[in-house]
Protein backbone atom coordinates (compact mmCIF):
# COMPACT_ATOMS: atom_id res chain seq x y z
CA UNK A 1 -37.29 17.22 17.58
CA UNK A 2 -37.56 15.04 13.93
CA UNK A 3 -38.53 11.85 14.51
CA UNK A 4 -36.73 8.36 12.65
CA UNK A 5 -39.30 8.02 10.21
CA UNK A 6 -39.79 11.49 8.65
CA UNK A 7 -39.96 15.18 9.34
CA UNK A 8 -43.07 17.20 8.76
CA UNK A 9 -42.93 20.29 6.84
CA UNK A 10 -46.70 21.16 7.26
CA UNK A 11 -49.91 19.06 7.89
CA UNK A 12 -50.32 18.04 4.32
CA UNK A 13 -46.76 17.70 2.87
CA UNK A 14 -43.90 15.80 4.42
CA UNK A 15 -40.01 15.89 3.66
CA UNK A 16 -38.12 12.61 3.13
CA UNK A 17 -35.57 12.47 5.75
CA UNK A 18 -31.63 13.91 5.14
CA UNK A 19 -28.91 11.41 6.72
CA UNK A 20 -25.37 12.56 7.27
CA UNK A 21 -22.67 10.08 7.20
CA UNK A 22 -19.22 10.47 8.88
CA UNK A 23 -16.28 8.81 8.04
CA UNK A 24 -13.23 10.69 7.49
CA UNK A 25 -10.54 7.54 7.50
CA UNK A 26 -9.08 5.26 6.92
CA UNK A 27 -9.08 4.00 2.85
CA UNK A 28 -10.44 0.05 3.84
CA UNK A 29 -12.76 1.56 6.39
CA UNK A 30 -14.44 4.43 4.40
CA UNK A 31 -14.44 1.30 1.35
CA UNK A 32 -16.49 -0.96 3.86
CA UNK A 33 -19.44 2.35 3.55
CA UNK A 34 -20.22 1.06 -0.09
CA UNK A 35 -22.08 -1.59 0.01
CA UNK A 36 -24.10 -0.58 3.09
CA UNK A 37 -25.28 2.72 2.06
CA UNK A 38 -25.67 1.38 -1.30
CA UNK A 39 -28.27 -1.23 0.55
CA UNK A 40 -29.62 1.48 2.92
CA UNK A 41 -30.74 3.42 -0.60
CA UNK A 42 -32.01 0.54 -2.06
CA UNK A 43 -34.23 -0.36 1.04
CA UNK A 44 -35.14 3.81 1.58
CA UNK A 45 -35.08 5.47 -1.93
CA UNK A 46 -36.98 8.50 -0.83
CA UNK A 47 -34.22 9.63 1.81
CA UNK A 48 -31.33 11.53 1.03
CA UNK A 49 -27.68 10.35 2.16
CA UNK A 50 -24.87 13.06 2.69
CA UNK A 51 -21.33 11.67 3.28
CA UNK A 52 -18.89 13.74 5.20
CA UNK A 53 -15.14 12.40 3.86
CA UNK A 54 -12.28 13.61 2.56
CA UNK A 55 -12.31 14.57 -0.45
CA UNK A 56 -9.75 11.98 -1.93
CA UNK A 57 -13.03 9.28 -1.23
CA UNK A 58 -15.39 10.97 -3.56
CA UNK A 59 -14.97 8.42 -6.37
CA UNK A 60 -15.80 5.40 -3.84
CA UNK A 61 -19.22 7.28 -3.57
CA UNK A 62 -20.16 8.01 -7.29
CA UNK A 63 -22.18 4.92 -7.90
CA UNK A 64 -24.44 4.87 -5.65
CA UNK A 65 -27.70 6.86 -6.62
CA UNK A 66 -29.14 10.08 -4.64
CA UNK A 67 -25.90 9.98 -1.99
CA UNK A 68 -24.46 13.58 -1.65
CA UNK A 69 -20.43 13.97 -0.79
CA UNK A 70 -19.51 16.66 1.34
CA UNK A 71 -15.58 17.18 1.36
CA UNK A 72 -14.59 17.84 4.56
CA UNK A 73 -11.72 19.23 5.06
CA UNK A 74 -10.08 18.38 8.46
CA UNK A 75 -6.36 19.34 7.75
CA UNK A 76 -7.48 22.82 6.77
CA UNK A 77 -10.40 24.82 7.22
CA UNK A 78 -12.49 22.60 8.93
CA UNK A 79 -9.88 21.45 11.82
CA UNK A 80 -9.98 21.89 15.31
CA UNK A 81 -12.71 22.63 17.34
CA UNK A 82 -13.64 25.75 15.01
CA UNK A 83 -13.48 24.09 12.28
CA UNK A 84 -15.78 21.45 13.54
CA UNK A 85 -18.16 24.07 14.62
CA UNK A 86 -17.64 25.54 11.31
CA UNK A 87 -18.34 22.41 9.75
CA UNK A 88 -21.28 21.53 11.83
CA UNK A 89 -22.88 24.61 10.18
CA UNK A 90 -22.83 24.69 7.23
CA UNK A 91 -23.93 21.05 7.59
CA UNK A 92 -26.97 21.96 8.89
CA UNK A 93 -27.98 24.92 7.40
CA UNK A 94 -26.28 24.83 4.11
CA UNK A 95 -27.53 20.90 3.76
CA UNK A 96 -30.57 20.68 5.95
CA UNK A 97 -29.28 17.33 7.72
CA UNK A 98 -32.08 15.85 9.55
CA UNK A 99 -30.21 13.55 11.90
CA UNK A 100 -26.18 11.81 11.98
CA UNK A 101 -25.11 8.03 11.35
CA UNK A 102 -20.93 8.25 12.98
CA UNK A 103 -19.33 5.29 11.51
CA UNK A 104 -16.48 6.41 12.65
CA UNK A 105 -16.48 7.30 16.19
CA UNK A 106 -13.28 9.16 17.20
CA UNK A 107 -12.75 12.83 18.82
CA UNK A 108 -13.37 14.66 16.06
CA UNK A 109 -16.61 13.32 15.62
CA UNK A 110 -17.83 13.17 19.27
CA UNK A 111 -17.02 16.81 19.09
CA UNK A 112 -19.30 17.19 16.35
CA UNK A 113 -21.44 15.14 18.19
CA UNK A 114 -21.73 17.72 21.29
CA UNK A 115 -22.65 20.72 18.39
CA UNK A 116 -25.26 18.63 16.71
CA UNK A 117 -26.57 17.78 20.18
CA UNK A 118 -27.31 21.56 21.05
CA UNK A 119 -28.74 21.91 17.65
CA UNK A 120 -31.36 19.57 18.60
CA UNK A 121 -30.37 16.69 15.63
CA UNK A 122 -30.57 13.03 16.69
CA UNK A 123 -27.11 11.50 16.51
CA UNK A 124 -26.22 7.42 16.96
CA UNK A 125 -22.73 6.17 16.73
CA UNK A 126 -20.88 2.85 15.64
CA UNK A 127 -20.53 0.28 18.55
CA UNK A 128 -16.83 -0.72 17.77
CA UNK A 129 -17.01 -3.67 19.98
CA UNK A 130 -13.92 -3.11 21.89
CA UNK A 131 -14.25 -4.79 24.85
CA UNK A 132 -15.03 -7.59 22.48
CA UNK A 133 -11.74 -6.72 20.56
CA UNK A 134 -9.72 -6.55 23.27
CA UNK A 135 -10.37 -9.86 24.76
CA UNK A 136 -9.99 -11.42 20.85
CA UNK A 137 -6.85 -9.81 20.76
CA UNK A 138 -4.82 -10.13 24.03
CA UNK A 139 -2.43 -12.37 24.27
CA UNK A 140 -3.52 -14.50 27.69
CA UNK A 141 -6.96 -15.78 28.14
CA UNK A 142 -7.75 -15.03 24.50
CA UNK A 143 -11.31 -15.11 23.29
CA UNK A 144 -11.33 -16.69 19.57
CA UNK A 145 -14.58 -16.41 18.16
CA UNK A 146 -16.03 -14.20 15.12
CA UNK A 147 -17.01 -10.99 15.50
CA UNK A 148 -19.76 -8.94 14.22
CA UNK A 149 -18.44 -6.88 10.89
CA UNK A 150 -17.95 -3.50 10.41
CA UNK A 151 -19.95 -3.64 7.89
CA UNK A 152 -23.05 -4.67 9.99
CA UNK A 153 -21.95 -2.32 12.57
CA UNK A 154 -22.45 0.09 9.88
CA UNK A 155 -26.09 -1.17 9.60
CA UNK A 156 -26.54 -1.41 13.17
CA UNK A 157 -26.19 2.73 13.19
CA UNK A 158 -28.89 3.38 10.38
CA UNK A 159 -31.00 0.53 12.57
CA UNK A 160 -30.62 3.17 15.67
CA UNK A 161 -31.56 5.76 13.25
CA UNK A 162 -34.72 3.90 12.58
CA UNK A 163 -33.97 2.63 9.04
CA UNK A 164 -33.14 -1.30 9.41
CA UNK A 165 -31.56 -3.00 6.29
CA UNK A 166 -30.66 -6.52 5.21
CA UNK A 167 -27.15 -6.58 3.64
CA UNK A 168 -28.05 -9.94 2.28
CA UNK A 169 -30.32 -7.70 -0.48
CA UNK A 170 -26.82 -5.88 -2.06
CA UNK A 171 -26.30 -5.55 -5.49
CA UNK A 172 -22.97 -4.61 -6.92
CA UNK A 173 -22.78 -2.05 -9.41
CA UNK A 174 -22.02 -2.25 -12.71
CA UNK A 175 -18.51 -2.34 -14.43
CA UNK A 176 -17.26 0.87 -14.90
CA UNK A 177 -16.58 1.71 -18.72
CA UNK A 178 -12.45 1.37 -19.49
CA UNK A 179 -11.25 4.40 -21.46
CA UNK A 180 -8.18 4.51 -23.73
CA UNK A 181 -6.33 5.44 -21.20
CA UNK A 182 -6.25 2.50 -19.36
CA UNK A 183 -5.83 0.20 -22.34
CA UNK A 184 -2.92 2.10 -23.17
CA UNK A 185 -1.32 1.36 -20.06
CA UNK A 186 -2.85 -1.90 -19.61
CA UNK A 187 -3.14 -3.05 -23.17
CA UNK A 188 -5.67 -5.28 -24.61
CA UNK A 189 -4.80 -8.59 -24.46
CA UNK A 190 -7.67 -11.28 -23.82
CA UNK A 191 -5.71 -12.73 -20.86
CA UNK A 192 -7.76 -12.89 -17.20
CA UNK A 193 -7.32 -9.77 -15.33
CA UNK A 194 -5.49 -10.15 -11.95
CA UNK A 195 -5.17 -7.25 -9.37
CA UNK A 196 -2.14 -7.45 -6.72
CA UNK A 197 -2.07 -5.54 -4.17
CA UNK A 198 0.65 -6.85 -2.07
CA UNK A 199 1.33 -4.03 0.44
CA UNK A 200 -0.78 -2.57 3.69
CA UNK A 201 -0.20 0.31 6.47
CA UNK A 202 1.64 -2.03 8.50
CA UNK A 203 4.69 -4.80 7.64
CA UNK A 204 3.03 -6.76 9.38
CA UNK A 205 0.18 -7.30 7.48
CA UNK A 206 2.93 -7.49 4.33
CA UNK A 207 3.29 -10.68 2.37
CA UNK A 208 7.04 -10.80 2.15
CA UNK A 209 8.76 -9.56 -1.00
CA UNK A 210 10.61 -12.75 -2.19
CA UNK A 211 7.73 -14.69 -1.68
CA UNK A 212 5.18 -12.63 -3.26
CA UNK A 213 8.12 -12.34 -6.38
CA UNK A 214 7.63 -16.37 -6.66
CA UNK A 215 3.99 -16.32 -6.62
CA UNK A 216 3.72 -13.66 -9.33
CA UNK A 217 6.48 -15.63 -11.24
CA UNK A 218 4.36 -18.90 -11.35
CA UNK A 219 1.34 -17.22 -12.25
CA UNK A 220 3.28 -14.95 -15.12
CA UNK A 221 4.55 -18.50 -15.88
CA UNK A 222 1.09 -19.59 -17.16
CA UNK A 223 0.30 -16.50 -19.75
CA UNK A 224 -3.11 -16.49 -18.35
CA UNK A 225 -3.00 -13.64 -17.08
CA UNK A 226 -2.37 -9.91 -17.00
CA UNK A 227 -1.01 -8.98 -13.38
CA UNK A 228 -2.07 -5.55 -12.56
CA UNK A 229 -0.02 -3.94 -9.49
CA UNK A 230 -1.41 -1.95 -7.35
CA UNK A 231 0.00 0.11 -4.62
CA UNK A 232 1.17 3.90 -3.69
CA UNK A 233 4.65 5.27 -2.52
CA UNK A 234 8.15 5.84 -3.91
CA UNK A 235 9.39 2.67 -2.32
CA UNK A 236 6.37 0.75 -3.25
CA UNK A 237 6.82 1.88 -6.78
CA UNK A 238 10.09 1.03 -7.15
CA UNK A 239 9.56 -1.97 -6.39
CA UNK A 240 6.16 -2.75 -8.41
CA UNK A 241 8.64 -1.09 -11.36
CA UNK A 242 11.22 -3.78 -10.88
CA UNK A 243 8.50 -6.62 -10.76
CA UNK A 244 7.05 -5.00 -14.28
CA UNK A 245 10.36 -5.20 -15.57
CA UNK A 246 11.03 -8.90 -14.69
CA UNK A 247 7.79 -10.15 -15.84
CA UNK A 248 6.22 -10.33 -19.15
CA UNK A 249 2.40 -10.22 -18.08
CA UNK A 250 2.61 -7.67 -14.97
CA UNK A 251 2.36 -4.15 -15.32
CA UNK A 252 2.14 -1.84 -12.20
CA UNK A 253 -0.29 1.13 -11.98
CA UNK A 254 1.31 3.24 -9.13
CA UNK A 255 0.94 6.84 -10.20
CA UNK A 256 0.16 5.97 -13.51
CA UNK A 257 -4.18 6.51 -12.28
CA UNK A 258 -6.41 8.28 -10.30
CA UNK A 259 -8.31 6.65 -7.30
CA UNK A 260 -11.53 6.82 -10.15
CA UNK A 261 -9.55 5.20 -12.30
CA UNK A 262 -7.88 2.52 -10.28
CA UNK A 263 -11.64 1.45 -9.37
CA UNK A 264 -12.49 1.51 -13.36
CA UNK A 265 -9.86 -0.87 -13.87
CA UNK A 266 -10.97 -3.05 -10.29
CA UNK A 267 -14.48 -3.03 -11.47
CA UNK A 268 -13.02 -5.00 -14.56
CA UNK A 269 -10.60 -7.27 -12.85
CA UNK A 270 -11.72 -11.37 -12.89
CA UNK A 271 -10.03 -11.56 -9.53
CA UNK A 272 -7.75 -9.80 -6.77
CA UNK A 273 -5.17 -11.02 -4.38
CA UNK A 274 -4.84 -8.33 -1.42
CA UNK A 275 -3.23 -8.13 2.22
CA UNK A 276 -5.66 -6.99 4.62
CA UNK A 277 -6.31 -3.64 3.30
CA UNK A 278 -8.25 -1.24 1.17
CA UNK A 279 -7.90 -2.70 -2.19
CA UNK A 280 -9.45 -5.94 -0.75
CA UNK A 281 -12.48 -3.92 0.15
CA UNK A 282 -12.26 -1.73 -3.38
CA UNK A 283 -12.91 -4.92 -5.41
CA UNK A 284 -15.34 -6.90 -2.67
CA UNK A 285 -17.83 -3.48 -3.92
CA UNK A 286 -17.80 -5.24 -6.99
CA UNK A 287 -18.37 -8.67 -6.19
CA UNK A 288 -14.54 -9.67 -7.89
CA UNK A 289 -12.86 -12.66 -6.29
CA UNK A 290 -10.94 -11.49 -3.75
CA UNK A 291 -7.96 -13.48 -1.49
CA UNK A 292 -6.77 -12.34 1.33
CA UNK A 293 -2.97 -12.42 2.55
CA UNK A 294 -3.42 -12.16 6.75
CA UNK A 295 -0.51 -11.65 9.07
CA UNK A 296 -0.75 -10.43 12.84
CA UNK A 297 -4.28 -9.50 12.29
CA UNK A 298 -7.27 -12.22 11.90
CA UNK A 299 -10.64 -12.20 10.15
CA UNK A 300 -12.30 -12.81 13.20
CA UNK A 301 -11.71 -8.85 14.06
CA UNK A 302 -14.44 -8.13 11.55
CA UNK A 303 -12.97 -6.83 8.36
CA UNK A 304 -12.86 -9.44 6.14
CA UNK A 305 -14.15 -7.78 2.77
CA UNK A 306 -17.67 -7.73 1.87
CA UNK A 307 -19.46 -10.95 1.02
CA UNK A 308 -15.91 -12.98 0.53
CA UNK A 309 -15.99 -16.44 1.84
CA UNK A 310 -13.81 -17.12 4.91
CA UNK A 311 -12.37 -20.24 2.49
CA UNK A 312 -10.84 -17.03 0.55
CA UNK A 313 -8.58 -15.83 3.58
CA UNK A 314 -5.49 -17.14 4.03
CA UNK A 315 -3.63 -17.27 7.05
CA UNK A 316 -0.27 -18.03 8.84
CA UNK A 317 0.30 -21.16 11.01
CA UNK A 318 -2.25 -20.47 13.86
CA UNK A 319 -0.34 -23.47 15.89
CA UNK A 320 3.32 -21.76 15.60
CA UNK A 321 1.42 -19.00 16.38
CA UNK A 322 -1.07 -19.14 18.59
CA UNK A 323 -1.55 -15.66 19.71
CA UNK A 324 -2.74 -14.36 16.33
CA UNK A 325 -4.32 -11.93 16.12
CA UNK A 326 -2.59 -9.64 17.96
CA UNK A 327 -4.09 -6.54 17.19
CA UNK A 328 -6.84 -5.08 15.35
CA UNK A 329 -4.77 -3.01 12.74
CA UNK A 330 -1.94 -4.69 12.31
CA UNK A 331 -0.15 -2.40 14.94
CA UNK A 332 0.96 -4.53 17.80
CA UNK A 333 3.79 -7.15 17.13
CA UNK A 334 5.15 -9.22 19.59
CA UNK A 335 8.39 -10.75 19.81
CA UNK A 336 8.98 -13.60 17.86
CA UNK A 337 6.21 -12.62 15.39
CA UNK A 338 7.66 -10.60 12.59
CA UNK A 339 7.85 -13.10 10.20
CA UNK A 340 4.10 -14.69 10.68
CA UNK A 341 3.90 -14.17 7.07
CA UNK A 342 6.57 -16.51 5.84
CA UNK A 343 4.52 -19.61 7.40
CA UNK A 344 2.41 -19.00 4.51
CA UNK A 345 3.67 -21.28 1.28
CA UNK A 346 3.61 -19.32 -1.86
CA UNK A 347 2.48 -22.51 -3.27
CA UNK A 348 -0.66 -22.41 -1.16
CA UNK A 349 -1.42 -18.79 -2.08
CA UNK A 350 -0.32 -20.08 -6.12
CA UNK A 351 -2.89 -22.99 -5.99
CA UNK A 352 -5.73 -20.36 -4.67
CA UNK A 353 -5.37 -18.68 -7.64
CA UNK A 354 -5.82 -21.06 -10.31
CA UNK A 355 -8.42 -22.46 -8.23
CA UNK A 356 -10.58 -19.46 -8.06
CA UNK A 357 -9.90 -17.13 -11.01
């Protein structure tokens, strides 16, 4: 059986120890990896980090020195249980894995769990907290109180693993260089960059449209800044293009970059104003401002992005709505709370801003 610390090869010679990662979804959650494996290398530079993804991630990982991506690919070869045997294989003997950190914690991965077991390769999973979750979001007898992160769940694996680290000792990396191509689209005016990203998985987590439309308008107003849009989607786009169109300073990247690209031009932004999703987590890798829209969900659930300050998050009216949050993804809405959102002033969200960035 290897041991935490390292594996012996012979009596004289040892081999630093190979981790593999899984985390196959979703964008924010695979995002929150970053900074913690990017610690967990600084800590440990002799071992050698594998992460198991999609390959649509790869860019997130690119950074971060002497970490390995491994596309998995779930949808086609490697799904099912034969693919996850499959998988599991080549894994081990094509990558000489040592032992598994699951941050993710789902079928697929316990199944993956079971082969590595027979194969004799220590294995620790994420605690998800969600008894914890549960009882933060239900609606009667509600415990409100902070929750651990994901990201120090993350941690909290590579701890079981028998590699502690301090996320207190992260360092960002640098600004990723800005090719033509993005100054073409972006241009190269010496205005402040600001990054919008004003839609999530659920409408519920959505700033709504009109409002959002008058905050852009009063910051456009100032010709401080350029207002970069980010976002994915026909309907999305179409409506980014519209807000382009009205507004001198704001141009929108849908389609126009690759995920690479999109974090070239994050890396560079002076701030970003996000709902509670991936982009928020995208620029928190890079230590860039970052405010957060929240609707039914809460930071208290434990994915606020990495290192923002909880002064940074703003919410709806907790007191006209006291049963915020109501779910950990955004998912559950219960009557009388679609429109949490609009208890938000855009004048709030306006002053932020110019405040911050």
């Amino acid at each position: 059986m290897h041991t935490a610390a390292s594996i012996e090869t012979n009596s004289s010679q040892k081999k630093h120890p190979h981790i593999l990662v899984l985390r196959f979804s979703a964008m924010g959650d695979v995002a929150m990896i970053v900074p913690v494996l990017s610690v967990l290398r600084q800590t440990y530079p002799e071992i050698k980090v594998t992460v198991a993804s999609r390959s649509f991630f790869r860019p997130l990982f690119s950074q971060i020195p002497n970490v390995h991506f491994y596309e998995a690919d779930i949808n086609g070869v490697h799904s099912g249980v034969m693919g996850l045997s499959s998988l599991a294989k080549e894994l081990k003997d094509e990558e000489e894995i040592d032992m598994v950190a699951d941050l993710h914690d789902v079928l697929r991965t316990n199944i993956l769990r079971s082969i590595f077991y027979l194969y004799g390769i220590p294995f620790k999973q994420i605690d998800k907290g969600r008894a914890e979750k549960k009882a933060l979001t239900r609606s009667d007898n509600k415990v409100f109180q902070q929750l651990k992160s994901t990201h120090q769940r993350y941690a909290d694996v590579f701890k079981n693993l028998g590699y502690p680290i301090d996320l207190n000792n992260y360092r960002p990396p640098k600004k990723r260089k800005l090719l033509p191509k993005i100054y073409d689209i972006v241009g190269k005016q010496s205005q402040k960059w600001l990054g919008i990203a004003p839609f999530a998985q659920h409408n519920s987590k959505v700033y709504p449209a009109d409002l959002m439309e008058e905050v852009i308008a009063e910051i456009n107003k100032t010709g401080h800044y350029k207002i970069l849009l980010f976002g994915g989607g026909e309907k999305e786009k179409l409506q980014l293009a519209h807000w382009e169109k009205e507004f001198q300073h704001c141009v929108s990247l849908v389609g126009k970059l690759s995920l690479a690209e999109e974090l070239t031009v994050i890396s560079n932004l002076d701030g970003m104003l996000s709902m509670d999703s991936g982009n928020a987590h995208f620029a928190a890798i890079y230590e860039i401002p970052v405010i957060t829209l929240w609707g039914v969900t809460h930071p208290f659930t434990g994915f606020s992005a990495f290192g923002q300050p909880m002064q940074n998050s703003i919410l709806p009216d907790l007191h006209q709505y006291p049963k915020i949050p109501t779910s950990v993804y955004g998912n559950k809405v219960p009557a009388g709370y679609e429109d949490v959102m609009r208890s938000i002033p855009p004048e709030k969200v306006i002053r932020k801003i110019l405040e911050l960035i």
